[in-house]
PDB file of N, CA and C in Angstrom:
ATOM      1  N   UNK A   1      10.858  15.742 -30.977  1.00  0.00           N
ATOM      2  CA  UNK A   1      10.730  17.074 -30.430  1.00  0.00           C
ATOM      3  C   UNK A   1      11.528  17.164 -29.131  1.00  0.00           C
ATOM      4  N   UNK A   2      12.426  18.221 -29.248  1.00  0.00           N
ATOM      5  CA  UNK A   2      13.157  18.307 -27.695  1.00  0.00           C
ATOM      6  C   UNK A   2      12.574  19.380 -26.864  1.00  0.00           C
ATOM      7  N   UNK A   3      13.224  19.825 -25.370  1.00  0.00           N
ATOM      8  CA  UNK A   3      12.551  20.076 -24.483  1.00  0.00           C
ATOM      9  C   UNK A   3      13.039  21.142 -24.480  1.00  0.00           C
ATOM     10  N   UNK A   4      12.855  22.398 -23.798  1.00  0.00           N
ATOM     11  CA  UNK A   4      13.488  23.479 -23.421  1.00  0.00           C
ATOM     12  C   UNK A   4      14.223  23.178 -22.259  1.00  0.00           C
ATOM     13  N   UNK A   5      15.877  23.177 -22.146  1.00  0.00           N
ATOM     14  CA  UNK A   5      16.742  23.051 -20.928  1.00  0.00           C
ATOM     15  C   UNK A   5      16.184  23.904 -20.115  1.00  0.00           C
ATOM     16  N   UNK A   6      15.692  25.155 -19.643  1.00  0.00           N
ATOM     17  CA  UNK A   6      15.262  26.004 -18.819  1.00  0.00           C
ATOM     18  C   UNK A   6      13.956  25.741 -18.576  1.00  0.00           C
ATOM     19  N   UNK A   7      12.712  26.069 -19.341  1.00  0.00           N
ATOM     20  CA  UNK A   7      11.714  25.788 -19.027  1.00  0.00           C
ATOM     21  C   UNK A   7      10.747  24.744 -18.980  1.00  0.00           C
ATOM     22  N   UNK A   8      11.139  23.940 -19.673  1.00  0.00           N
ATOM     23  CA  UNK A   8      10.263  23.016 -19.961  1.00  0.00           C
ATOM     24  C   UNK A   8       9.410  22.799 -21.235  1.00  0.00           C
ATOM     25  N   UNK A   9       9.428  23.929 -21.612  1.00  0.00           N
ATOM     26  CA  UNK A   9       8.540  23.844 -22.848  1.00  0.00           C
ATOM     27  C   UNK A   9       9.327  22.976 -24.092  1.00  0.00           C
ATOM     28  N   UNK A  10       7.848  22.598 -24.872  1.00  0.00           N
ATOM     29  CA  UNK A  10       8.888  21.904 -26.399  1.00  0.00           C
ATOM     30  C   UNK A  10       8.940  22.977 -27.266  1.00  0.00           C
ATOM     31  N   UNK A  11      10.130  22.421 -27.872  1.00  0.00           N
ATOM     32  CA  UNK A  11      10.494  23.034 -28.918  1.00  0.00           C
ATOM     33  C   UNK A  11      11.050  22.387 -29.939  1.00  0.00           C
ATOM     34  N   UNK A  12      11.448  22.830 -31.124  1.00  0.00           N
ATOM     35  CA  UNK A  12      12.166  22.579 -32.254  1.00  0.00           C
ATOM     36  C   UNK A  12      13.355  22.888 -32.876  1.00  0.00           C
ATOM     37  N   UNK A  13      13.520  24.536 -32.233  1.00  0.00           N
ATOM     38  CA  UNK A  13      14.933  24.813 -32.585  1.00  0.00           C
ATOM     39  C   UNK A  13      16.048  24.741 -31.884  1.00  0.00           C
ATOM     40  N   UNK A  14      15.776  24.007 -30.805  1.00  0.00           N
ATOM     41  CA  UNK A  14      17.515  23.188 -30.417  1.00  0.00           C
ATOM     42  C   UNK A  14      16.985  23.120 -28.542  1.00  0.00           C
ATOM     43  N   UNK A  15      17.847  23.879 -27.940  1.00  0.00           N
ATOM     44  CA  UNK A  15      17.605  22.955 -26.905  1.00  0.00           C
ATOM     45  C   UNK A  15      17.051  24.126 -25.565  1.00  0.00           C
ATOM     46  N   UNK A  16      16.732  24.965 -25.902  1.00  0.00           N
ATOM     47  CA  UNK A  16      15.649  26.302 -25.477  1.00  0.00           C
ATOM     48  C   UNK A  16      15.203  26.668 -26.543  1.00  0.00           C
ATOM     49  N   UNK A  17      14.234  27.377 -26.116  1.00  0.00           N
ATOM     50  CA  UNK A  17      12.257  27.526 -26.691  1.00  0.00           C
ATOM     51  C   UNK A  17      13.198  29.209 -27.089  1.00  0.00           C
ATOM     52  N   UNK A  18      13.539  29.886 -26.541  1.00  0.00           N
ATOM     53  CA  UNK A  18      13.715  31.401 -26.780  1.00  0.00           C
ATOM     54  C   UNK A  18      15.086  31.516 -25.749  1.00  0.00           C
ATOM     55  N   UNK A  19      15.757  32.993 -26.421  1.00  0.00           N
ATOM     56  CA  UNK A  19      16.772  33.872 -26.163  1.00  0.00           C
ATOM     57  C   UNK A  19      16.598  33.707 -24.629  1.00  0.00           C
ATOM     58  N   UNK A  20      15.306  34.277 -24.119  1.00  0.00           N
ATOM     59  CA  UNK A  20      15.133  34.700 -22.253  1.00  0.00           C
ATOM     60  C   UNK A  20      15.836  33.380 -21.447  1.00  0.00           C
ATOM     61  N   UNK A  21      15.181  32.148 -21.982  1.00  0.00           N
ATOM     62  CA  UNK A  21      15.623  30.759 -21.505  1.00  0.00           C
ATOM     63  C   UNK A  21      17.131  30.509 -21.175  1.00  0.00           C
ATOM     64  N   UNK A  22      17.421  30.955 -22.562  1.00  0.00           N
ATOM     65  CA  UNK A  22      18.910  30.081 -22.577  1.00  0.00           C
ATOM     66  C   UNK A  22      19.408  31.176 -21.850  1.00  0.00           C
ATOM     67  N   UNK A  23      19.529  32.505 -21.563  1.00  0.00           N
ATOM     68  CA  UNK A  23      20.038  33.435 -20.668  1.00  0.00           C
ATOM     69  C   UNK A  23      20.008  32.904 -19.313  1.00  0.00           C
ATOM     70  N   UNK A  24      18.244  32.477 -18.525  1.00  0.00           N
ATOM     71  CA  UNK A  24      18.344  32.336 -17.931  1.00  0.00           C
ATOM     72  C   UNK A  24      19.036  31.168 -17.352  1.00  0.00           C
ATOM     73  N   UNK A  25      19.236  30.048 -18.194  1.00  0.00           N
ATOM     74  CA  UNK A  25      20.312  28.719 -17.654  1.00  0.00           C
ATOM     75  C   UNK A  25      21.794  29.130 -17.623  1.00  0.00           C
ATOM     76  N   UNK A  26      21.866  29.730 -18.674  1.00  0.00           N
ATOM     77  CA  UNK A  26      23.428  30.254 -18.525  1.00  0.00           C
ATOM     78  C   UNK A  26      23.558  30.804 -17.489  1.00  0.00           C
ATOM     79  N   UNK A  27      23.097  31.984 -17.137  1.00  0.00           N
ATOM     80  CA  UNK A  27      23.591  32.535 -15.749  1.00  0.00           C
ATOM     81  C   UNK A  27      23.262  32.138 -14.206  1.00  0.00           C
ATOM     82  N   UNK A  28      22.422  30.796 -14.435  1.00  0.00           N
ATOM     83  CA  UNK A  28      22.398  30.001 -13.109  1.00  0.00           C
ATOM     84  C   UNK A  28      23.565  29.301 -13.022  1.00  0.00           C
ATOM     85  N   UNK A  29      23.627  28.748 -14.496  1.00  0.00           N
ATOM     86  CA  UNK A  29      24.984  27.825 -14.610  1.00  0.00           C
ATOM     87  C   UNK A  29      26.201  28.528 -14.271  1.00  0.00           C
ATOM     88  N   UNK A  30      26.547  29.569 -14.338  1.00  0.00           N
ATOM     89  CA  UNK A  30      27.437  30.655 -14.139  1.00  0.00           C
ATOM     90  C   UNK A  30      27.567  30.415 -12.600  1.00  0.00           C
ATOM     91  N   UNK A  31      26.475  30.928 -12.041  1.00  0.00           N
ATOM     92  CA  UNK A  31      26.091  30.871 -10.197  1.00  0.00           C
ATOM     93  C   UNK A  31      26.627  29.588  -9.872  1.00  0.00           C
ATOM     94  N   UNK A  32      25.943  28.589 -10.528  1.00  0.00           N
ATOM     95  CA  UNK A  32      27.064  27.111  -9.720  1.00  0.00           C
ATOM     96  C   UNK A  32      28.200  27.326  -9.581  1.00  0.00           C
ATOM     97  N   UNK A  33      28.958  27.135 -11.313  1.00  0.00           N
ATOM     98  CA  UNK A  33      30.219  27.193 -11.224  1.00  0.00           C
ATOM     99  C   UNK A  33      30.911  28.733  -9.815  1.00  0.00           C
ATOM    100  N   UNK A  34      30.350  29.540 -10.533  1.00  0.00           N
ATOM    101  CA  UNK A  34      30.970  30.225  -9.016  1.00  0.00           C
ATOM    102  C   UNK A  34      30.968  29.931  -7.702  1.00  0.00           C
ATOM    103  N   UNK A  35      29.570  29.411  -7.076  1.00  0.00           N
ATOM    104  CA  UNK A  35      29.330  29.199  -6.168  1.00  0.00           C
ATOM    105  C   UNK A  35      29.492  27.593  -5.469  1.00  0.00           C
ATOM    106  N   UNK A  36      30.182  26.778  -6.310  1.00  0.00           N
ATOM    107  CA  UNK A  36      29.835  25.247  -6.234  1.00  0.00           C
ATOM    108  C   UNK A  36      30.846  25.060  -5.035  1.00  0.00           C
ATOM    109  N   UNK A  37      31.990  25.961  -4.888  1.00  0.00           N
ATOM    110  CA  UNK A  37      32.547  25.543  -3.421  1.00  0.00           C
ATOM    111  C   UNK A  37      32.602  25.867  -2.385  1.00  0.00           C
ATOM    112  N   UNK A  38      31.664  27.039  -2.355  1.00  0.00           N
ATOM    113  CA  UNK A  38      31.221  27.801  -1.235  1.00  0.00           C
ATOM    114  C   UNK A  38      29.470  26.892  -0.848  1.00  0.00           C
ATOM    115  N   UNK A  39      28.720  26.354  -1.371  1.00  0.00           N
ATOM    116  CA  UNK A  39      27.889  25.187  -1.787  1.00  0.00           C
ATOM    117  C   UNK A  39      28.849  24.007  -0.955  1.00  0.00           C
ATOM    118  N   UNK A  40      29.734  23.761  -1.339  1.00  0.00           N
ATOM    119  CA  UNK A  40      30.573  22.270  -0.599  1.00  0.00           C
ATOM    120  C   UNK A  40      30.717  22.296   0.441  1.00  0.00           C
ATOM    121  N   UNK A  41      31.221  23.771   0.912  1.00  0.00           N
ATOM    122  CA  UNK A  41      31.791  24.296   2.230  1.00  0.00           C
ATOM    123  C   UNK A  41      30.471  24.421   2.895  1.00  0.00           C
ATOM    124  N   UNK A  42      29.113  24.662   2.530  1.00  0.00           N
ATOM    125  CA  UNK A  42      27.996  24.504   3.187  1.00  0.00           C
ATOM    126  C   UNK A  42      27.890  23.211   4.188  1.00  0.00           C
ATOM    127  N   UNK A  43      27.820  22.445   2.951  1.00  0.00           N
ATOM    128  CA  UNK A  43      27.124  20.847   3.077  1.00  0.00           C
ATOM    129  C   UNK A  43      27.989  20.111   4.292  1.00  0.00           C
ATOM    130  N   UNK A  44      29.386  20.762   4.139  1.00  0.00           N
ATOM    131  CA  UNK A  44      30.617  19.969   5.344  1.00  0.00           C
ATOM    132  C   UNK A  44      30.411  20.562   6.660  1.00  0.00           C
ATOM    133  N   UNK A  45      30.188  21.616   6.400  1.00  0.00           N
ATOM    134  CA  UNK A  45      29.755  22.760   7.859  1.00  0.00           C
ATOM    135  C   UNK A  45      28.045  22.148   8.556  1.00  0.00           C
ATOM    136  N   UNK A  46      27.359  21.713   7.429  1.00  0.00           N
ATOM    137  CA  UNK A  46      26.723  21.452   8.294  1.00  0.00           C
ATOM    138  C   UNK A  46      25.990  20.333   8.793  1.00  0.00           C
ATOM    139  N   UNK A  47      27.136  19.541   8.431  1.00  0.00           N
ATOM    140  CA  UNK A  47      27.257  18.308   9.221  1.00  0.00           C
ATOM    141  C   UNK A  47      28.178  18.088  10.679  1.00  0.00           C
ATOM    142  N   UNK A  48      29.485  18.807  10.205  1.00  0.00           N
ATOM    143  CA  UNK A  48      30.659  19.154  11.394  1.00  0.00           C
ATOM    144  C   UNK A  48      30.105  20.212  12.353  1.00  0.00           C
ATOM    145  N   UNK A  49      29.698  21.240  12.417  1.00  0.00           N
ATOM    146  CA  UNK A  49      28.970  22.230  13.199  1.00  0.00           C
ATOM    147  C   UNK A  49      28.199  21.254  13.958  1.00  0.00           C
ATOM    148  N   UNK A  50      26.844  21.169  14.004  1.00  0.00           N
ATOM    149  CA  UNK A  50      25.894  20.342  14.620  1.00  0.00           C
ATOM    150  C   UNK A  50      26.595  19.141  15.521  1.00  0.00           C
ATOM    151  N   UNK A  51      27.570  18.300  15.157  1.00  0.00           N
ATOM    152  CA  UNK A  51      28.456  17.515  15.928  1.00  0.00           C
ATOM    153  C   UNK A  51      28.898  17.973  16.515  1.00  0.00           C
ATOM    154  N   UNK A  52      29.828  19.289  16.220  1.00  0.00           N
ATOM    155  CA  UNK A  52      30.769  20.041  17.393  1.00  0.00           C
ATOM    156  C   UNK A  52      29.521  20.487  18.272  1.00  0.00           C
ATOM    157  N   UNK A  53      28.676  20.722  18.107  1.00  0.00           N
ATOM    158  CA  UNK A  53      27.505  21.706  19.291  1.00  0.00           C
ATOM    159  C   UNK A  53      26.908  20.216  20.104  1.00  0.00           C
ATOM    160  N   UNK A  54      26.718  19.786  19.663  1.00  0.00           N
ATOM    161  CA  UNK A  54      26.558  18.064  20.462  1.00  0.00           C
ATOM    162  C   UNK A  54      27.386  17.425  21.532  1.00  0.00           C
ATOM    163  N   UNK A  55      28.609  16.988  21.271  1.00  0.00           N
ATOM    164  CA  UNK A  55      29.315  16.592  22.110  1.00  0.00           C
ATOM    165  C   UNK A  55      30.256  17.874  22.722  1.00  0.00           C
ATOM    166  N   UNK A  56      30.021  19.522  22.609  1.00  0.00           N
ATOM    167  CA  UNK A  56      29.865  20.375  23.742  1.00  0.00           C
ATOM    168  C   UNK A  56      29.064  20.523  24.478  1.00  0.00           C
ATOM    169  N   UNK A  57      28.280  20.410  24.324  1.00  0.00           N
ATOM    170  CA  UNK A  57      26.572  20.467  25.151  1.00  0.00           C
ATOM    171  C   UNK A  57      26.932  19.321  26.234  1.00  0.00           C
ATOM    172  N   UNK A  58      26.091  18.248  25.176  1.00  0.00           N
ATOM    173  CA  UNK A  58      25.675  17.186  25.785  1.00  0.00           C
ATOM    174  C   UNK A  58      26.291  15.994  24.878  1.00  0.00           C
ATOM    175  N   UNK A  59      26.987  15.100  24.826  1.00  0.00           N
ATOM    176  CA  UNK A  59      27.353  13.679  24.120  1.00  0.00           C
ATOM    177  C   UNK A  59      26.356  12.682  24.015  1.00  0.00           C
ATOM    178  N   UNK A  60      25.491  12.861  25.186  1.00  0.00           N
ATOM    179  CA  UNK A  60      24.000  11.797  25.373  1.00  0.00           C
ATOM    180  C   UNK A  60      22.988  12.280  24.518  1.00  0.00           C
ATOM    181  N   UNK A  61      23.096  13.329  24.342  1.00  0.00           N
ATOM    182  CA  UNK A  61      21.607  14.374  23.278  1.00  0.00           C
ATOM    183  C   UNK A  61      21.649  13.881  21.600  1.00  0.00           C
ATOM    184  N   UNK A  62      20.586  13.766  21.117  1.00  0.00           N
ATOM    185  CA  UNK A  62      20.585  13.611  19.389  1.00  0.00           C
ATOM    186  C   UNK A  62      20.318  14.879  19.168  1.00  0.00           C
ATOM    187  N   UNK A  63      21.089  16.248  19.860  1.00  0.00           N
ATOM    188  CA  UNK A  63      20.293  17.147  19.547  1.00  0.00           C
ATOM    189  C   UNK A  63      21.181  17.657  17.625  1.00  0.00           C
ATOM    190  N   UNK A  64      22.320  17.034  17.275  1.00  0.00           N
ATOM    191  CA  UNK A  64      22.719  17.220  16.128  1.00  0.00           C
ATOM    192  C   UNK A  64      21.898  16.736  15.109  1.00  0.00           C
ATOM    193  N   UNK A  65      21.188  15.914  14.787  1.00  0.00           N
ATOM    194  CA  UNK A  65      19.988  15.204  14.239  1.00  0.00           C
ATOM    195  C   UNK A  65      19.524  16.686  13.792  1.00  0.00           C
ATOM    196  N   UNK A  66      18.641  16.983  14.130  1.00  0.00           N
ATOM    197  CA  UNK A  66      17.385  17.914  13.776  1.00  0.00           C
ATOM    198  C   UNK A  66      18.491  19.742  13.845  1.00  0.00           C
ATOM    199  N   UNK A  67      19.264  19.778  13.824  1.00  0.00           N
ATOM    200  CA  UNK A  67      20.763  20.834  13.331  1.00  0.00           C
ATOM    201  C   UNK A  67      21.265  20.523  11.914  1.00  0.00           C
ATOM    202  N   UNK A  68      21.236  19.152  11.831  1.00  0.00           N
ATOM    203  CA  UNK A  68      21.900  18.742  10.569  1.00  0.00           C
ATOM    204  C   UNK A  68      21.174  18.723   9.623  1.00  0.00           C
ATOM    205  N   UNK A  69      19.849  18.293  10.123  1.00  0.00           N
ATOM    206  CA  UNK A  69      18.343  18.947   8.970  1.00  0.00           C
ATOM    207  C   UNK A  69      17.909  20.676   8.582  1.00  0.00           C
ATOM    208  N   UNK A  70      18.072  21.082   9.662  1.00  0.00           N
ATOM    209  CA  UNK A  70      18.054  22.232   9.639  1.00  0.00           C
ATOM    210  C   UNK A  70      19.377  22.739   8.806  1.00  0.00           C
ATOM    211  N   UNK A  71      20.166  22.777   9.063  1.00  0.00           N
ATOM    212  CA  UNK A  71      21.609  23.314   8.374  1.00  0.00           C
ATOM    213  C   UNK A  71      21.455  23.224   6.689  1.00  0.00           C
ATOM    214  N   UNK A  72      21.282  21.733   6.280  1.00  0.00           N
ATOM    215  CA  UNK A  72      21.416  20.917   4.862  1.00  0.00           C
ATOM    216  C   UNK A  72      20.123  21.767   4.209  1.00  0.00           C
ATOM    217  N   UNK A  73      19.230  22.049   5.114  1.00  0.00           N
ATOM    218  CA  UNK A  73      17.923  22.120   4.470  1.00  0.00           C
ATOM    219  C   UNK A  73      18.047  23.983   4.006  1.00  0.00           C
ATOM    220  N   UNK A  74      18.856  24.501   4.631  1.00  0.00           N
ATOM    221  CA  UNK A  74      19.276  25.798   4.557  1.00  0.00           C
ATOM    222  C   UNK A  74      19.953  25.837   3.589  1.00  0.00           C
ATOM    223  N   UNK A  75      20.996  25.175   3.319  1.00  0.00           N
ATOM    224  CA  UNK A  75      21.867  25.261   2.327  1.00  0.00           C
ATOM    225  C   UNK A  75      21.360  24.748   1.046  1.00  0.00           C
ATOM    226  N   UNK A  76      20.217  23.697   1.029  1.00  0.00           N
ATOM    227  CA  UNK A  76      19.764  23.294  -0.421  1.00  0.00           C
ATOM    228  C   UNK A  76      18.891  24.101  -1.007  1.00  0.00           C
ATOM    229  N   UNK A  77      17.921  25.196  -0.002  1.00  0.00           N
ATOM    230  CA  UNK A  77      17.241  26.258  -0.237  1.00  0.00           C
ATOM    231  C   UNK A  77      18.273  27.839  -0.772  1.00  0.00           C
ATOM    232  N   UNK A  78      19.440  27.879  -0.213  1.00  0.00           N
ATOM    233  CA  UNK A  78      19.824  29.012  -0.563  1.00  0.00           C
ATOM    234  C   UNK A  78      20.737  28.513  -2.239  1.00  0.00           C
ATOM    235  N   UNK A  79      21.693  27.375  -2.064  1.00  0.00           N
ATOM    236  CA  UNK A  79      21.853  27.095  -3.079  1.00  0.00           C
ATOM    237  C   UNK A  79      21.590  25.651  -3.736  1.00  0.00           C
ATOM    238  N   UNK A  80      20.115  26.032  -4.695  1.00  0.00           N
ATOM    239  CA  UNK A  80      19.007  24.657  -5.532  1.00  0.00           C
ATOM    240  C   UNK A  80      20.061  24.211  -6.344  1.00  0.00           C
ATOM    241  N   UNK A  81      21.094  23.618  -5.911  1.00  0.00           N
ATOM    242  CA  UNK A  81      21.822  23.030  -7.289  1.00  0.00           C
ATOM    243  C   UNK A  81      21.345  21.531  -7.536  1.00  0.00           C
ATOM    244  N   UNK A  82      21.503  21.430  -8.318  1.00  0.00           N
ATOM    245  CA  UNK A  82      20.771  20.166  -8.551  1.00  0.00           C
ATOM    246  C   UNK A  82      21.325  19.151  -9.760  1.00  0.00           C
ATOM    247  N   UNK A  83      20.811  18.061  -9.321  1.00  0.00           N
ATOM    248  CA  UNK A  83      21.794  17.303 -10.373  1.00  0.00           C
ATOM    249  C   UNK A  83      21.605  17.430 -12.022  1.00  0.00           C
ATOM    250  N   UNK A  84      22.880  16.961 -12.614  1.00  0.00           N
ATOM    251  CA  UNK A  84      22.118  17.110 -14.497  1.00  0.00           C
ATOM    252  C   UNK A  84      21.571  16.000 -14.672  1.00  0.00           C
ATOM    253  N   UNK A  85      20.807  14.484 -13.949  1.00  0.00           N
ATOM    254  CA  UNK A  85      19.913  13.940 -14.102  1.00  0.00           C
ATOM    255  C   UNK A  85      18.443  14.622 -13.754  1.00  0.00           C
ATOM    256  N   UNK A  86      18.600  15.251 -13.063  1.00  0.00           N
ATOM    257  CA  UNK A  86      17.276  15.670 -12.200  1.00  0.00           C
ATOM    258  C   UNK A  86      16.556  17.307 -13.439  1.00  0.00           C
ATOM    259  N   UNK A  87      17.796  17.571 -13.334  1.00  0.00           N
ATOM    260  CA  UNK A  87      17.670  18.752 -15.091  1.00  0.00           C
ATOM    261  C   UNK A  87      16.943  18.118 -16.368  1.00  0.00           C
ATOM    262  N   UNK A  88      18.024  16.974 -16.769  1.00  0.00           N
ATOM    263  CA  UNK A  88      17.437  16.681 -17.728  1.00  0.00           C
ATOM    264  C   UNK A  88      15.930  16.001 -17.523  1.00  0.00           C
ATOM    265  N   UNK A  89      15.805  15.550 -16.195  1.00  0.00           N
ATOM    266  CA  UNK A  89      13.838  14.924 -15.975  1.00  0.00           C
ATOM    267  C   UNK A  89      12.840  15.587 -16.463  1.00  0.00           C
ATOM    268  N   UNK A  90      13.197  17.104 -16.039  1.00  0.00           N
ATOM    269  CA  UNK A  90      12.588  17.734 -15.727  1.00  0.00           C
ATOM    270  C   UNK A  90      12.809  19.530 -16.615  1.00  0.00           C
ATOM    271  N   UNK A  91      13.600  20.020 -15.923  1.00  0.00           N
ATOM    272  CA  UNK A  91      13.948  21.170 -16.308  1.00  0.00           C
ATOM    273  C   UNK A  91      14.815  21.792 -15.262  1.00  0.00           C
ATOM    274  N   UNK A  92      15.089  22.832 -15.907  1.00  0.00           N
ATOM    275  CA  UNK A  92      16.228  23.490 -14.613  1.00  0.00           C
ATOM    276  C   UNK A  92      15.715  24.560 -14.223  1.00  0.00           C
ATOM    277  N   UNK A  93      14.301  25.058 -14.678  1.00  0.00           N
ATOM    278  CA  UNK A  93      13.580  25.859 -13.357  1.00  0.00           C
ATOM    279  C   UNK A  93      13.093  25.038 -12.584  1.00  0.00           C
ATOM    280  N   UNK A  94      12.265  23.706 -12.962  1.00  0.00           N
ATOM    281  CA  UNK A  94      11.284  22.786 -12.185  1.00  0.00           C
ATOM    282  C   UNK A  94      12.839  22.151 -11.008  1.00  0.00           C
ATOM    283  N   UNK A  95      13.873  22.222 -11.337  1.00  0.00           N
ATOM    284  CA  UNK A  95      14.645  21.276 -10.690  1.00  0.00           C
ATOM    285  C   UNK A  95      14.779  22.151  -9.803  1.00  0.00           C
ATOM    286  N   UNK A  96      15.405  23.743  -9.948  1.00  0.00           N
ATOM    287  CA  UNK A  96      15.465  24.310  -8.319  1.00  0.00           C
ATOM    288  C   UNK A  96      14.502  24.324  -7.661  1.00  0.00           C
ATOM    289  N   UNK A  97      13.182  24.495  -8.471  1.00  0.00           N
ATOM    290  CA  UNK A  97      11.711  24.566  -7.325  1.00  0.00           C
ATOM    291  C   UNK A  97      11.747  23.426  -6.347  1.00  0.00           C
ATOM    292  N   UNK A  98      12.010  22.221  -6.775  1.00  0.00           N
ATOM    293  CA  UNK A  98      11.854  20.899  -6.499  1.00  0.00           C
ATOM    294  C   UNK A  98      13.024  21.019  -5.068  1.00  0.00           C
ATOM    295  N   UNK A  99      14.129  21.556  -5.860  1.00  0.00           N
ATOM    296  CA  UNK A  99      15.477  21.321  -4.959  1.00  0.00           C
ATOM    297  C   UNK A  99      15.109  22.425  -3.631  1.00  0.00           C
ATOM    298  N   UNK A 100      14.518  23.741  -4.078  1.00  0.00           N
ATOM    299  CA  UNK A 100      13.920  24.461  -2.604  1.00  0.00           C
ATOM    300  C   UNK A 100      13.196  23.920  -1.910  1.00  0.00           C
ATOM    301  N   UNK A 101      12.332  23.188  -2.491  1.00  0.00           N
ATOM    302  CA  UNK A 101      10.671  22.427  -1.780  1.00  0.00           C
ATOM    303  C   UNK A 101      11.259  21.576  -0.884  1.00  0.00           C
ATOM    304  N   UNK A 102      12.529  20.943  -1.454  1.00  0.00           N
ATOM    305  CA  UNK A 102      12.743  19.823  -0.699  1.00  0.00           C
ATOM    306  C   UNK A 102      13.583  20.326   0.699  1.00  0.00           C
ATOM    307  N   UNK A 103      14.599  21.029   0.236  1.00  0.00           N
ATOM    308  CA  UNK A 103      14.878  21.870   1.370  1.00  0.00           C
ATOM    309  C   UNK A 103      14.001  22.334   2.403  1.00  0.00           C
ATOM    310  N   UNK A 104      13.263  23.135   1.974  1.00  0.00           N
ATOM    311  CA  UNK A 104      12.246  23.539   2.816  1.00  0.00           C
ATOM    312  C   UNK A 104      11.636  22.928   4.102  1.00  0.00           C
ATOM    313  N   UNK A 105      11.136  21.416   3.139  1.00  0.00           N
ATOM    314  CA  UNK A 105      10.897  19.950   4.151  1.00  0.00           C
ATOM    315  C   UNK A 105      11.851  19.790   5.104  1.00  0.00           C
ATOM    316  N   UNK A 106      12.864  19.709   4.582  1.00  0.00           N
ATOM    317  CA  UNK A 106      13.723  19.434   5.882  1.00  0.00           C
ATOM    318  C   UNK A 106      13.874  20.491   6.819  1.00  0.00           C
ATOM    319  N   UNK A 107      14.376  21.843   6.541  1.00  0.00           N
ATOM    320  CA  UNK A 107      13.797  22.459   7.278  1.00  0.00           C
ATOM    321  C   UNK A 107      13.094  22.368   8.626  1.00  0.00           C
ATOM    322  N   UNK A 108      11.280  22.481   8.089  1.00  0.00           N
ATOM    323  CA  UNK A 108      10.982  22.293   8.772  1.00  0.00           C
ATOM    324  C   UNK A 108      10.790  21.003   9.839  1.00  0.00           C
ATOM    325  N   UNK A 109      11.136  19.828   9.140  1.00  0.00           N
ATOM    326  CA  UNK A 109      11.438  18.708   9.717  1.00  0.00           C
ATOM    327  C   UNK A 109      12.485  19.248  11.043  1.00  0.00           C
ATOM    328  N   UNK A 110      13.308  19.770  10.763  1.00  0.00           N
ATOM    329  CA  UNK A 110      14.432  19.670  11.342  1.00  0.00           C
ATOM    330  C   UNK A 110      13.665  19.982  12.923  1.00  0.00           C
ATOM    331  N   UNK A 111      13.147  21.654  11.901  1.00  0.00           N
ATOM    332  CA  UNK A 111      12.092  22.290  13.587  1.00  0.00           C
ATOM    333  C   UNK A 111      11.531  21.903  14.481  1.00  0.00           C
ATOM    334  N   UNK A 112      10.927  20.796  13.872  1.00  0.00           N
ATOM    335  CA  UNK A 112       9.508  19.794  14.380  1.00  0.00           C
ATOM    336  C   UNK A 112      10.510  18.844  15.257  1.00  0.00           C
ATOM    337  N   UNK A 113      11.519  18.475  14.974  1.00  0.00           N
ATOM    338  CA  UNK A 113      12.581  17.476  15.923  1.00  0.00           C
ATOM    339  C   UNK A 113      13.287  17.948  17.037  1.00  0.00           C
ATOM    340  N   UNK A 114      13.229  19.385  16.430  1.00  0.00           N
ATOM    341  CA  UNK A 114      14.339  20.267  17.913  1.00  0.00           C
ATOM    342  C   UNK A 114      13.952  20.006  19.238  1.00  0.00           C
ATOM    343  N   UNK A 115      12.570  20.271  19.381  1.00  0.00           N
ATOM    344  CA  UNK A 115      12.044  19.808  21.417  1.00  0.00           C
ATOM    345  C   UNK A 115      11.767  18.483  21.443  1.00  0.00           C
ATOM    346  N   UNK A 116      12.171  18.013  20.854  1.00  0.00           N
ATOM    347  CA  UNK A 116      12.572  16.249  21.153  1.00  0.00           C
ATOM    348  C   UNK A 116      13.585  15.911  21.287  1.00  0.00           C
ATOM    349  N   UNK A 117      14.667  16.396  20.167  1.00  0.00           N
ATOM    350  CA  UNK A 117      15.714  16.311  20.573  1.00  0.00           C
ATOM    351  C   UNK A 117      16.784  16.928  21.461  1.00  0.00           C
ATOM    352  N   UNK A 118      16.146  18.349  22.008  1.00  0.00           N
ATOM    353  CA  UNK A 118      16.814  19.200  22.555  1.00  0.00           C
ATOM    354  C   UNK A 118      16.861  19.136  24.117  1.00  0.00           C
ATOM    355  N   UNK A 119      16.700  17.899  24.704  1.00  0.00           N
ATOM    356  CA  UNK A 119      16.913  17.864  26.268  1.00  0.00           C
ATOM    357  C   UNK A 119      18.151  18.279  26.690  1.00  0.00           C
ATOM    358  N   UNK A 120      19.065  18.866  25.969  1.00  0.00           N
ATOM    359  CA  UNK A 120      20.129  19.640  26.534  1.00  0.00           C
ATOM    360  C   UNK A 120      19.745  20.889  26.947  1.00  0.00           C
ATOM    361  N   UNK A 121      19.073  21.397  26.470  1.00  0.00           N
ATOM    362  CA  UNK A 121      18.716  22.770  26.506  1.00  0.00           C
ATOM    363  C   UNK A 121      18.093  23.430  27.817  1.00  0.00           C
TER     364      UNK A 121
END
């Protein structure tokens, strides 16, 4: 018995449960491919940003640390792409939930680090 690529559910007739499913993977899959290098251009920005605001500030501060959490954690929340191991585990609704949640964490991680790390400020 195989799985539904979108939802999770089993099924029998191939590799989504229903029509709604496979719509809805297709047109996420669509969203990557469109979006996968504006997604890249995230992930580089916000590692390079947070450095450039660091050694302008202050060079002694970790205040890029808890920027670079914050930034990544922004970008994995706005775009859940996620790997096709982590798809096939699971599913490719459960994988963006997973891929926001995790974002999210960092996130707020990031928050929780800022007045520790922010003696520049």
């Amino acid at each position: 018995m195989m799985r539904c690529r979108y939802c999770g559910k089993d099924t029998v007739t191939g590799s989504f449960c229903c029509e709604g499913c496979r719509k809805s993977f297709e047109a996420i899959e669509e969203r990557m491919q469109r979006q996968g290098r504006l997604f890249l251009l995230c992930i580089v920005a916000s590692v390079i940003v947070p450095m450039a605001i660091m050694f302008i500030m202050d060079p002694d501060s970790f205040i890029a640390l808890p920027l670079m959490l914050i930034f990544l954690g922004l970008t994995v929340v706005v775009f859940p792409f996620c790997t096709p191991e982590t798809v096939e585990s699971f599913s490719l609704r459960t994988s963006v939930k997973i891929g926001r949640g995790l974002g999210a964490v960092m996130v707020v991680i990031g928050l929780a680090l800022l007045p520790f790390c922010a003696d520049a400020f």
